[in-house]
C-alpha atoms as a PDB file:
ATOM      1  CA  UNK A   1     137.754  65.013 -25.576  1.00  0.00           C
ATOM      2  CA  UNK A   2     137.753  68.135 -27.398  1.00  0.00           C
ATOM      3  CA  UNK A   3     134.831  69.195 -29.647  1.00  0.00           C
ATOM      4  CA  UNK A   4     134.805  70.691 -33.268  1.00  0.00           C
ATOM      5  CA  UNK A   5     135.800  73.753 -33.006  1.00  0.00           C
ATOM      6  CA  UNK A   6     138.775  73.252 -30.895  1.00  0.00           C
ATOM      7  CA  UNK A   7     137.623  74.733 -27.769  1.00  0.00           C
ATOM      8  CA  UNK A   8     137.886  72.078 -24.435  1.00  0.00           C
ATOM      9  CA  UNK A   9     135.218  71.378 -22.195  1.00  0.00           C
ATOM     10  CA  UNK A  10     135.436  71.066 -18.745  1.00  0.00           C
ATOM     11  CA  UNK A  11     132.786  70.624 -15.894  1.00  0.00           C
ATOM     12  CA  UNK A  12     133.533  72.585 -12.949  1.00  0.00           C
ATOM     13  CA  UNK A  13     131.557  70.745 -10.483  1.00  0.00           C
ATOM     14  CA  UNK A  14     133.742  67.551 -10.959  1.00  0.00           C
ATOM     15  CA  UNK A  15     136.939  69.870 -11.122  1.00  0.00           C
ATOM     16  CA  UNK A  16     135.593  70.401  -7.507  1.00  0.00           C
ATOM     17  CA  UNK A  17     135.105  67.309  -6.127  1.00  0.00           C
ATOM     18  CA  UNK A  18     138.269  66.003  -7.489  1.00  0.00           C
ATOM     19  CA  UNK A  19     140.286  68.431  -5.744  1.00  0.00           C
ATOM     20  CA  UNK A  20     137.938  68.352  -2.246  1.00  0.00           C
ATOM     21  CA  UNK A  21     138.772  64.538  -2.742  1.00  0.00           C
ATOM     22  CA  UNK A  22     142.387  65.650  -2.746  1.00  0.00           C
ATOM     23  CA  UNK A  23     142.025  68.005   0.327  1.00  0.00           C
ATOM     24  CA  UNK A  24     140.508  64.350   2.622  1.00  0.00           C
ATOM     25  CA  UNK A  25     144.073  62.504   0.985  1.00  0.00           C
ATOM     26  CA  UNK A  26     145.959  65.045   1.970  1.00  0.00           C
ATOM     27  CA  UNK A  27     144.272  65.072   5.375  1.00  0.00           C
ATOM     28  CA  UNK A  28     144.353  61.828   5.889  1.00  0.00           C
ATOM     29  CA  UNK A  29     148.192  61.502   4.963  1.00  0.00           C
ATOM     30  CA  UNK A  30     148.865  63.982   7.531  1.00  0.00           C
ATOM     31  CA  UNK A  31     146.427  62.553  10.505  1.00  0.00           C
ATOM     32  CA  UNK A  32     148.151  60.340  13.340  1.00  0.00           C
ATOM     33  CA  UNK A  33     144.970  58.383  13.340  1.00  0.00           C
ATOM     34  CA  UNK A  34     144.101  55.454  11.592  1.00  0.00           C
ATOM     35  CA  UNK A  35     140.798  57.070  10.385  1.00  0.00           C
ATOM     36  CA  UNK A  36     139.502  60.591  10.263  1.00  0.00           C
ATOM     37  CA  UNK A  37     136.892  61.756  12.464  1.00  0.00           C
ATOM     38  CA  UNK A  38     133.919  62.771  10.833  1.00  0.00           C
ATOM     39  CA  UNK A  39     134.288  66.533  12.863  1.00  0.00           C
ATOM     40  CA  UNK A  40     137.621  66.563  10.876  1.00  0.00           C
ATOM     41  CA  UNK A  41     136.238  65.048   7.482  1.00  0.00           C
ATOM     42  CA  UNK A  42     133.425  68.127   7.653  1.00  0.00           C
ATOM     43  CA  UNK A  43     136.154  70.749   8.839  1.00  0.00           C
ATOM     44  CA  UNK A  44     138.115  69.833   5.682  1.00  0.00           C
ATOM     45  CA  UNK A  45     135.218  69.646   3.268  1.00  0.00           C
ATOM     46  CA  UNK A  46     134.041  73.052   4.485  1.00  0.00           C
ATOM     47  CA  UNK A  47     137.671  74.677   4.482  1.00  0.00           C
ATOM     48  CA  UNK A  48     138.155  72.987   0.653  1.00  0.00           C
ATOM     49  CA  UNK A  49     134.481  74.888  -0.019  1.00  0.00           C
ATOM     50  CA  UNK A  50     135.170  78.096  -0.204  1.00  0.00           C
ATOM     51  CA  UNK A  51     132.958  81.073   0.369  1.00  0.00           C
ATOM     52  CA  UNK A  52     129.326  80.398   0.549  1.00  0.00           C
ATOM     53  CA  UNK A  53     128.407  84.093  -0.649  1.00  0.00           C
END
């Protein structure tokens, strides 16, 4: 949706957890297991993060 004016919106926080959703896919695509361990769900989640500073 774009409002008068012509300038978009977006919200940054879901832009974030769309693509940290996309990080576990891609994990998951890639693991030999059928599920991923919660040690490897955190270790992408945290990677995905970014700095915390």
């Amino acid at each position: 949706m774009t409002p008068a004016g012509g300038a978009t919106v977006q919200d940054y926080v879901a832009l974030a957890e769309i693509e940290l959703c996309g990080e576990l896919i891609i994990a998951a695509s890639a693991a030999h297991e059928d599920r991923l361990s919660q040690d490897r769900i955190d270790e992408v989640l945290l990677a995905g993060s970014g700095p915390t500073a």
